[in-house]
Protein backbone atom coordinates (compact mmCIF):
# COMPACT_ATOMS: atom_id res chain seq x y z
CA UNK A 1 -55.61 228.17 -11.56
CA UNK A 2 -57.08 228.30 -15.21
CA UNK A 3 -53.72 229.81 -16.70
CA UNK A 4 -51.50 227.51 -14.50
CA UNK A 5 -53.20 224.55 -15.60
CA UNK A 6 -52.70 226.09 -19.40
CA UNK A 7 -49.00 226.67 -18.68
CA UNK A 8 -48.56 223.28 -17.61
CA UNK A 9 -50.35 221.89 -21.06
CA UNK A 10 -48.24 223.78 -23.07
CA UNK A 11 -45.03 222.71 -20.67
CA UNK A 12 -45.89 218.76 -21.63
CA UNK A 13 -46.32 219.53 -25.32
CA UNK A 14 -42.99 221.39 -25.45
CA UNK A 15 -41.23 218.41 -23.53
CA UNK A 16 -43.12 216.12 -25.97
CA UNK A 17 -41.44 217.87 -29.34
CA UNK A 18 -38.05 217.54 -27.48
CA UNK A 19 -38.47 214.14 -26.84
CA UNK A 20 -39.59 213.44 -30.18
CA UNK A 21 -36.92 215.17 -31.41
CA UNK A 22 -34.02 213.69 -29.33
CA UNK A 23 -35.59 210.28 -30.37
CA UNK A 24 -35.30 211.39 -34.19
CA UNK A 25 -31.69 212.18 -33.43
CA UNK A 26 -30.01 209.25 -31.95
CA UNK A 27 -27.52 206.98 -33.87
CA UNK A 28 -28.60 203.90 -35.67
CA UNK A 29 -28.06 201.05 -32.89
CA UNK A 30 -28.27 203.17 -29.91
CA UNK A 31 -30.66 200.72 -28.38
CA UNK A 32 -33.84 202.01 -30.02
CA UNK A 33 -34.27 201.74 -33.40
CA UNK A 34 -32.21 202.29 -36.41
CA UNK A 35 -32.17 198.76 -37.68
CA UNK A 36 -29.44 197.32 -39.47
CA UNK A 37 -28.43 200.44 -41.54
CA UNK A 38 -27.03 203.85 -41.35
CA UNK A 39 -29.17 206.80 -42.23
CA UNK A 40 -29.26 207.92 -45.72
CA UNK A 41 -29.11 211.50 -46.05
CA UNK A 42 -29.53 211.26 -49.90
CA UNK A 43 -31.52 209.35 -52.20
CA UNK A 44 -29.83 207.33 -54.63
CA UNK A 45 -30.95 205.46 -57.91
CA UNK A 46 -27.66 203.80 -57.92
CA UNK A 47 -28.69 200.16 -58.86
CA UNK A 48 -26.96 198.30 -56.53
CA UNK A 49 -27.88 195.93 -53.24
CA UNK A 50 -27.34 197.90 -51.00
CA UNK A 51 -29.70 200.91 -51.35
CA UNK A 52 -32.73 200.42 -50.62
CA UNK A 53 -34.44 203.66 -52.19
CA UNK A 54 -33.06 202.05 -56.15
CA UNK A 55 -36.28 200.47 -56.87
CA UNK A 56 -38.43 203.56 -55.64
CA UNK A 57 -35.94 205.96 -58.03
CA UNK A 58 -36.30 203.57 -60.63
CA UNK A 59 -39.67 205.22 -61.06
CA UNK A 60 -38.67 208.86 -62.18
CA UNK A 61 -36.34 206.61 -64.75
CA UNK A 62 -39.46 205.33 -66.09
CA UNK A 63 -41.29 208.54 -66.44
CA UNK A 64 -43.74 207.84 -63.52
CA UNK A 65 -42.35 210.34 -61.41
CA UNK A 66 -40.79 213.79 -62.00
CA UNK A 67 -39.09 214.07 -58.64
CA UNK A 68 -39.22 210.92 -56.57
CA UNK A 69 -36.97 212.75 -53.51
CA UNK A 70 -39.63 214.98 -52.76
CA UNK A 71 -41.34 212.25 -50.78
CA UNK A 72 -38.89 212.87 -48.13
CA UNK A 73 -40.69 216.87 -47.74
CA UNK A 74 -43.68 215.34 -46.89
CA UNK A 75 -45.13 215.12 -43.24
CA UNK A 76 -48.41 212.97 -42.87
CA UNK A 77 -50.60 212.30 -39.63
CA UNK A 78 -52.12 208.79 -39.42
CA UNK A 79 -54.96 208.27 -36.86
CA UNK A 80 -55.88 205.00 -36.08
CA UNK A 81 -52.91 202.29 -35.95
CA UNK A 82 -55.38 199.26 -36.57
CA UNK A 83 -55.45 196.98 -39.27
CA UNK A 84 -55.22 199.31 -42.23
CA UNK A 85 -53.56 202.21 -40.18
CA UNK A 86 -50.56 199.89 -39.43
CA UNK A 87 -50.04 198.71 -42.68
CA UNK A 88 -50.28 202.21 -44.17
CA UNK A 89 -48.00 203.38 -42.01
CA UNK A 90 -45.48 200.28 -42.80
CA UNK A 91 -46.10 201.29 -47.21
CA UNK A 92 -45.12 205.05 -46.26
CA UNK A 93 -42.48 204.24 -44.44
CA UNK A 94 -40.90 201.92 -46.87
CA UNK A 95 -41.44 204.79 -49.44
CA UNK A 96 -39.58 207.30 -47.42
CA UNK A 97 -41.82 209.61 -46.46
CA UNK A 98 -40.32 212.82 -44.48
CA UNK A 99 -42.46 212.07 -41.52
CA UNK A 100 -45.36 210.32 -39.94
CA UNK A 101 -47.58 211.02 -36.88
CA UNK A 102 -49.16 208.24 -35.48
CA UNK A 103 -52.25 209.08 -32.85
CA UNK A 104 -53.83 205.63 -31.39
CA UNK A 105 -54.90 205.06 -27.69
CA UNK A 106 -55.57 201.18 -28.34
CA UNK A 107 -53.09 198.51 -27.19
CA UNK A 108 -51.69 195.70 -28.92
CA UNK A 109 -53.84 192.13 -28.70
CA UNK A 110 -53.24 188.55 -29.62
CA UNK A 111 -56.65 188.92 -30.97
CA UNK A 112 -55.34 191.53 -33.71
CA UNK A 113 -53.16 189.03 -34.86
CA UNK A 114 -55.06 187.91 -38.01
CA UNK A 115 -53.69 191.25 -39.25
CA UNK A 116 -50.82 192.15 -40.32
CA UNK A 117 -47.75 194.48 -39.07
CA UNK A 118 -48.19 193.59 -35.41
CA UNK A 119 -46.79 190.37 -34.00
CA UNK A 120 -47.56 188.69 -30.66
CA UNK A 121 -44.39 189.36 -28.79
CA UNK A 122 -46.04 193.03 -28.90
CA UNK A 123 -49.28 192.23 -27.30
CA UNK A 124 -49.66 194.43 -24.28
CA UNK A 125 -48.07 197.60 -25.82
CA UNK A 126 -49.71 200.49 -26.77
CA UNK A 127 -50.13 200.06 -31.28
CA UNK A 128 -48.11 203.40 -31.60
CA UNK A 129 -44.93 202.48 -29.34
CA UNK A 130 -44.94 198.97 -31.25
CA UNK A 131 -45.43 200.48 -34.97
CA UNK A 132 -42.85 203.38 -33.81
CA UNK A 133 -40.44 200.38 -33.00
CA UNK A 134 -40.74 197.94 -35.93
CA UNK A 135 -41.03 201.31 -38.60
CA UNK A 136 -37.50 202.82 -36.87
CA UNK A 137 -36.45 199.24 -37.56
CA UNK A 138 -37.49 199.70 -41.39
CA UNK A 139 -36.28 202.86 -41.98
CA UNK A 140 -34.41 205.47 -39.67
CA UNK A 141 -34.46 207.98 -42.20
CA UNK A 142 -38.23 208.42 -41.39
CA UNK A 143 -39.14 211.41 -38.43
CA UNK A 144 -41.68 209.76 -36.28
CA UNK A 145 -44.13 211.24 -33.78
CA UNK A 146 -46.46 208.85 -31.50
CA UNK A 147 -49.60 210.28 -29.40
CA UNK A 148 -50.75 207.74 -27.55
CA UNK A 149 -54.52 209.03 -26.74
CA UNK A 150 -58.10 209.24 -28.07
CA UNK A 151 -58.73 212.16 -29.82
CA UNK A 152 -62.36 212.73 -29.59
CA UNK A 153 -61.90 214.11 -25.84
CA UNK A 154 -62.15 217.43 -25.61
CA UNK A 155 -58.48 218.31 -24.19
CA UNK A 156 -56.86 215.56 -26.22
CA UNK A 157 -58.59 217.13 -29.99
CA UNK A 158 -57.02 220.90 -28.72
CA UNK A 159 -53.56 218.71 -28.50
CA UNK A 160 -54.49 217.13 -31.96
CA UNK A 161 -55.55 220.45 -33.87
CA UNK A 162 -52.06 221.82 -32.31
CA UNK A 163 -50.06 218.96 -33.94
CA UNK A 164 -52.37 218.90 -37.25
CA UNK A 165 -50.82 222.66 -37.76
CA UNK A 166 -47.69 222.72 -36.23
CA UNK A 167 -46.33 219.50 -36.50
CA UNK A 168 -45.62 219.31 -40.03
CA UNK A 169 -41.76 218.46 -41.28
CA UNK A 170 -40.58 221.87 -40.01
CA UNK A 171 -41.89 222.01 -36.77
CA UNK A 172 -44.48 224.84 -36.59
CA UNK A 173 -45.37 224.23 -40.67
CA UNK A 174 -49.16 221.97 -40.73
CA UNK A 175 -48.91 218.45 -42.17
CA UNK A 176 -49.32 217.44 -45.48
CA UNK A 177 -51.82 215.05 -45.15
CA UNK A 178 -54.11 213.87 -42.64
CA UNK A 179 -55.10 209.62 -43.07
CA UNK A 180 -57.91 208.25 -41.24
CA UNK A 181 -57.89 204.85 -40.82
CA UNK A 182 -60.24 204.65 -37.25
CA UNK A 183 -63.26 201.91 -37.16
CA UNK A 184 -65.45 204.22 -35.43
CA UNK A 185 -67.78 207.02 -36.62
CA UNK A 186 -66.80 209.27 -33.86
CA UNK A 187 -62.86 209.43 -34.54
CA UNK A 188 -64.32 210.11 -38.06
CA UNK A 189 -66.63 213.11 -37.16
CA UNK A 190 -63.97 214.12 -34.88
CA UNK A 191 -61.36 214.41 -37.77
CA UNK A 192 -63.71 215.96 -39.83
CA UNK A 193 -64.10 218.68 -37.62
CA UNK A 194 -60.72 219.62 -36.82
CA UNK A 195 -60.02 219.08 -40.51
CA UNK A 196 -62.34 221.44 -41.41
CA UNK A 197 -61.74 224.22 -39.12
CA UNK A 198 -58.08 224.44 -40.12
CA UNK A 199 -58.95 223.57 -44.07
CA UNK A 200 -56.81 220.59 -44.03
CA UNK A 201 -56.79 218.05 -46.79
CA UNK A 202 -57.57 214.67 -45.62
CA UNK A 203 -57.83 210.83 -46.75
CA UNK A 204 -60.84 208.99 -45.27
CA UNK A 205 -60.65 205.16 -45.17
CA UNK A 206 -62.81 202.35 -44.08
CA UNK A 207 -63.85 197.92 -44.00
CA UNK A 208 -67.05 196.76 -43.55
CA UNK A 209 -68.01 194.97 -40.56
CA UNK A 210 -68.64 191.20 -42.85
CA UNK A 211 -64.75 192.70 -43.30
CA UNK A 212 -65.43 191.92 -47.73
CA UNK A 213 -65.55 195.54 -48.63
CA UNK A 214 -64.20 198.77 -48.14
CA UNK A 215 -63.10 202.22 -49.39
CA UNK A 216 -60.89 205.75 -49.56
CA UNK A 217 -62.42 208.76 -50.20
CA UNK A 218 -60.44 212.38 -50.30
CA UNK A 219 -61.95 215.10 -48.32
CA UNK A 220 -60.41 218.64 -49.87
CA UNK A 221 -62.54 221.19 -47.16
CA UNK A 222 -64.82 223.35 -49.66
CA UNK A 223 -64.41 221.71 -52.91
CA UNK A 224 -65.68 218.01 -51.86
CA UNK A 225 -67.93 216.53 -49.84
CA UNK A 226 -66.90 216.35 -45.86
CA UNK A 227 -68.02 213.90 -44.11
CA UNK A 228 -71.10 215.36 -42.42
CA UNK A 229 -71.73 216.45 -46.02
CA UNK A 230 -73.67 213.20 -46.77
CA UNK A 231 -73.12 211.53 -42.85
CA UNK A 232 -74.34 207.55 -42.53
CA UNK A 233 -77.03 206.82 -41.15
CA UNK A 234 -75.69 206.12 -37.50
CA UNK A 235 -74.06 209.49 -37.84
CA UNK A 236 -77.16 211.51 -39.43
CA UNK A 237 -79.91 210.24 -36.48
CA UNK A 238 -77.36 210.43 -33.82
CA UNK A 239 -77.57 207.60 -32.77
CA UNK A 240 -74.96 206.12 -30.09
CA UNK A 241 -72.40 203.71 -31.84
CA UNK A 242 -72.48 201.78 -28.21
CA UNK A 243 -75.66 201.11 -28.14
CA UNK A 244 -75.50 198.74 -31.66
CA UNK A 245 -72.50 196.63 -29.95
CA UNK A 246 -73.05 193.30 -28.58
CA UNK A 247 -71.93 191.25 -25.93
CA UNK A 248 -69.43 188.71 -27.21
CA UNK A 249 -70.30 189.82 -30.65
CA UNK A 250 -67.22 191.75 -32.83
CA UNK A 251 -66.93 192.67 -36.11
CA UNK A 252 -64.82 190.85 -38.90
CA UNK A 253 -61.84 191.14 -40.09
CA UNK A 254 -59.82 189.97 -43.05
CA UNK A 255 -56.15 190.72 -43.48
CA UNK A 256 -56.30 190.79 -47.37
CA UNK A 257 -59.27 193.32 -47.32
CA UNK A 258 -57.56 195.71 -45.00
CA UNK A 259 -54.51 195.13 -47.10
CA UNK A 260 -56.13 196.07 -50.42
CA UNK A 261 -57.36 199.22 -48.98
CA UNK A 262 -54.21 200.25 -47.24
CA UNK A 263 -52.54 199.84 -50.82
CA UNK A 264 -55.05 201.67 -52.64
CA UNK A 265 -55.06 204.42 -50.08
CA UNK A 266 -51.47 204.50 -50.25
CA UNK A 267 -51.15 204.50 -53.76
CA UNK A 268 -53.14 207.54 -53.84
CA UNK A 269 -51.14 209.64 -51.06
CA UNK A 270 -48.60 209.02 -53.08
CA UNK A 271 -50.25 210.22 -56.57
CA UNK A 272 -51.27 212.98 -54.38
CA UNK A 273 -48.23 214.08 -52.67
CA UNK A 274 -45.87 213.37 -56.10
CA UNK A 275 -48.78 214.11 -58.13
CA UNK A 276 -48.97 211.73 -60.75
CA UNK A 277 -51.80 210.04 -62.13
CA UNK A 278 -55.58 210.62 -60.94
CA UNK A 279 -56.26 210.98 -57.47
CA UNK A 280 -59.51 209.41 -56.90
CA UNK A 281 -61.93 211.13 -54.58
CA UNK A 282 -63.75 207.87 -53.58
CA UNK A 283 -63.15 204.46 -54.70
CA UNK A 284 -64.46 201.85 -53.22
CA UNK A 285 -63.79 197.65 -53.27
CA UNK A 286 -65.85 194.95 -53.38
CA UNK A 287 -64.20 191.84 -52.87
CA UNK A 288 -67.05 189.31 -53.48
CA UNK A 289 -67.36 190.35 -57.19
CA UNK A 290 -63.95 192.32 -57.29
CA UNK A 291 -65.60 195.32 -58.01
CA UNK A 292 -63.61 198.62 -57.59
CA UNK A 293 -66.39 201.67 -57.93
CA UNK A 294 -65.51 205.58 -58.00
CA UNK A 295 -67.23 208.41 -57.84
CA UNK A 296 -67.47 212.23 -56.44
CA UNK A 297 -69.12 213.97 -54.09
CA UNK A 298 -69.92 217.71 -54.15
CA UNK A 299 -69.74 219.84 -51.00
CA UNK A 300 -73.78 220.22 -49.23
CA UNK A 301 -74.60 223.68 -49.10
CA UNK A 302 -76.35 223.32 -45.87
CA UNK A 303 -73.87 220.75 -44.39
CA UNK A 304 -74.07 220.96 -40.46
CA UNK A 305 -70.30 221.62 -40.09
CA UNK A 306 -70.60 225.84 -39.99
CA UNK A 307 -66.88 225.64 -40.82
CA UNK A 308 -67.12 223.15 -43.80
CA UNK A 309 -69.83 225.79 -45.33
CA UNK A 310 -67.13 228.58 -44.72
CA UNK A 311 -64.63 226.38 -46.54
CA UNK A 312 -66.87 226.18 -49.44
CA UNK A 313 -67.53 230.25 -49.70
CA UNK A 314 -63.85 230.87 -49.70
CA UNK A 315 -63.65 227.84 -52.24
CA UNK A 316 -66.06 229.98 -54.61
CA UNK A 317 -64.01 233.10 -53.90
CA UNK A 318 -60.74 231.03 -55.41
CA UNK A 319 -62.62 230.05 -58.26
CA UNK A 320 -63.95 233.41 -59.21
CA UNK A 321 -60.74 234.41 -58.76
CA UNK A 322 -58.85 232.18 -61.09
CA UNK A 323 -58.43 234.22 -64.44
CA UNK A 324 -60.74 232.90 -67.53
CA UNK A 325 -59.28 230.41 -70.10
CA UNK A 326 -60.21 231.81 -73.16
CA UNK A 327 -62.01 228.81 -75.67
CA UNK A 328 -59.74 228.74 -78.93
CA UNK A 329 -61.27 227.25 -82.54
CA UNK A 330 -59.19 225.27 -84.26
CA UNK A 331 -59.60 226.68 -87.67
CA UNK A 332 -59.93 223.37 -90.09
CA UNK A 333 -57.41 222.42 -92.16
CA UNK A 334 -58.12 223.26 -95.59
CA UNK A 335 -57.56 219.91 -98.16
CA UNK A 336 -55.69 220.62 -101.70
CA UNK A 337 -56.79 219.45 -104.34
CA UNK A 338 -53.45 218.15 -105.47
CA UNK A 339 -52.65 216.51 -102.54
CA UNK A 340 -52.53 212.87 -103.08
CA UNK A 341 -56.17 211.44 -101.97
CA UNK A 342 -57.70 214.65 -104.07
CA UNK A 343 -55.46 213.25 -107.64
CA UNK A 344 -56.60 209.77 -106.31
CA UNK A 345 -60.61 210.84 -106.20
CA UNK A 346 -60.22 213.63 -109.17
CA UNK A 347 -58.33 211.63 -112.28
């Protein structure tokens, strides 16, 4: 019954892949997305109106960017299609990114509509068959994936790990990235995990509840902090998040904070993936004194995640590893007395 059951799983995730697939492989205005344009099957900085990729290859003109096209190598899963997940997914789509996953089990509400991305004709539908919509409508040239489940249950996170490592541009290759952008500690934890146990870099994200601050922080398993490294407080005396809600009481929510920390957790995919810049492993925003603070966190030693304390003992062994950069001295440079400061000084 057991290996039935199993055969069955892995029957719906094939079926899932081909449907994806097929989906990725229809012609622009076949009824489901595809928007106004063709697909592009080359970037171009030609400056002219209609490409829209000239502005985005402007930046290797400019010296920002070595290689702007790469973007389009990239595969990144994006949990949580709320009100930073959506417009995240929206910036990387507009970018170009190779591919996005999108894993949300929440529908579409009139009450989300302070937000952006979603609009109200949409209320009713599940977030990721909306977003998949409107972002096909963006760009075609964009792969896009859509799990529409929670991943904290135990069969749904198996599904999740699967997709975290095989579901990467080339099917079978792991993602790129991994962006969390859930409101609840759980999906955190739960990413954390998985994250850790397959040593996958990930992007943690976050708004307050008085919705007037937030933050990113980068989670590289073994050479920064995880996120049961230094857990909150909720987390850390296990306590259950249902128990703090109230009736008729919600948390809330600004557009313009959620969109400041989908662009500055955008920004830094993007510095990380194209590597330019400094990728900041936590910065934070605090938008009653417009305060933007940064810092890092080192791994904990006796973090409760067995696999995040594996991650750091390989982590050492790749250090140890890494041949020794030898310290040079610059030998000073010696000043002649008939140079022209000496003849000013001497005569």
């Amino acid at each position: 019954m057991a290996e039935s059951v199993e055969r069955l799983q892995q029957r719906v995730q094939e079926l899932e892949r081909e449907l994806a697939q097929e989906r990725n492989r229809r012609a622009p205005g076949s009824g489901e997305g595809g928007g106004g344009r063709v697909r592009i099957e080359k970037m171009s900085s030609e400056v002219v109106d209609s490409n829209p990729y000239s502005r985005l290859m402007a930046l290797k003109r400019m010296g920002i960017v070595s290689d702007y096209e790469k973007i389009r190598t990239f595969a990144v899963a994006i949990v949580g299609v709320g009100g930073v997940g959506s417009v995240t997914a929206e910036m990387l789509t507009r970018c170009g990114i190779g591919k996005l996953l999108l894993f949300d089990y929440d529908k579409v509400e009139l009450a989300n509509m302070n937000r952006l991305f979603f609009q109200p004709h949409q209320a009713g539908l599940s977030k990721v068959q909306a977003a998949e919509h409107t972002l096909r409508n963006i760009n075609p040239d964009v792969l896009f994936e859509v799990h529409n489940y929670n991943i904290t249950t135990v069969e749904n996170f198996q599904h999740f790990m699967d997709r975290i490592s095989n579901g990467g541009l080339e099917e079978g290759k792991p993602v790129d990235l991994v962006l969390s952008c859930v409101d609840n500690f759980e999906a955190r934890m739960t990413i954390n995990t998985a994250c850790n146990e397959l040593g996958q870099t990930w992007m943690e994200s976050g708004v307050s509840e008085n919705a007037v601050s937030g933050h990113i922080q980068l989670i590289i398993p073994g050479e920064s902090a995880c996120f049961a490294c230094a857990p909150p407080l909720v987390v850390a005396a296990n306590i259950d998040e249902k128990t703090l809600k109230r009736e008729g009481v919600c948390a809330a929510s600004l557009p313009t904070t959620m969109g400041v920390v989908a662009g500055i957790l955008v920004q830094n995919v993007l510095k990380f993936l194209l590597n330019f810049g400094t990728v900041s492993f936590y910065l934070g925003y605090n938008a009653m004194q417009d305060f933007f603070p940064t810092m890092s966190m080192k791994p904990n030693p006796q973090c409760d995640d067995r696999n995040c304390r594996k991650q750091q003992e390989e982590y050492k062994k790749k250090v140890a590893a890494l041949p020794k950069q030898e310290v040079m001295q610059e030998e000073e440079e010696i000043i002649h007395e008939d140079n022209e400061w000496a003849r000013r000084f001497c005569h």
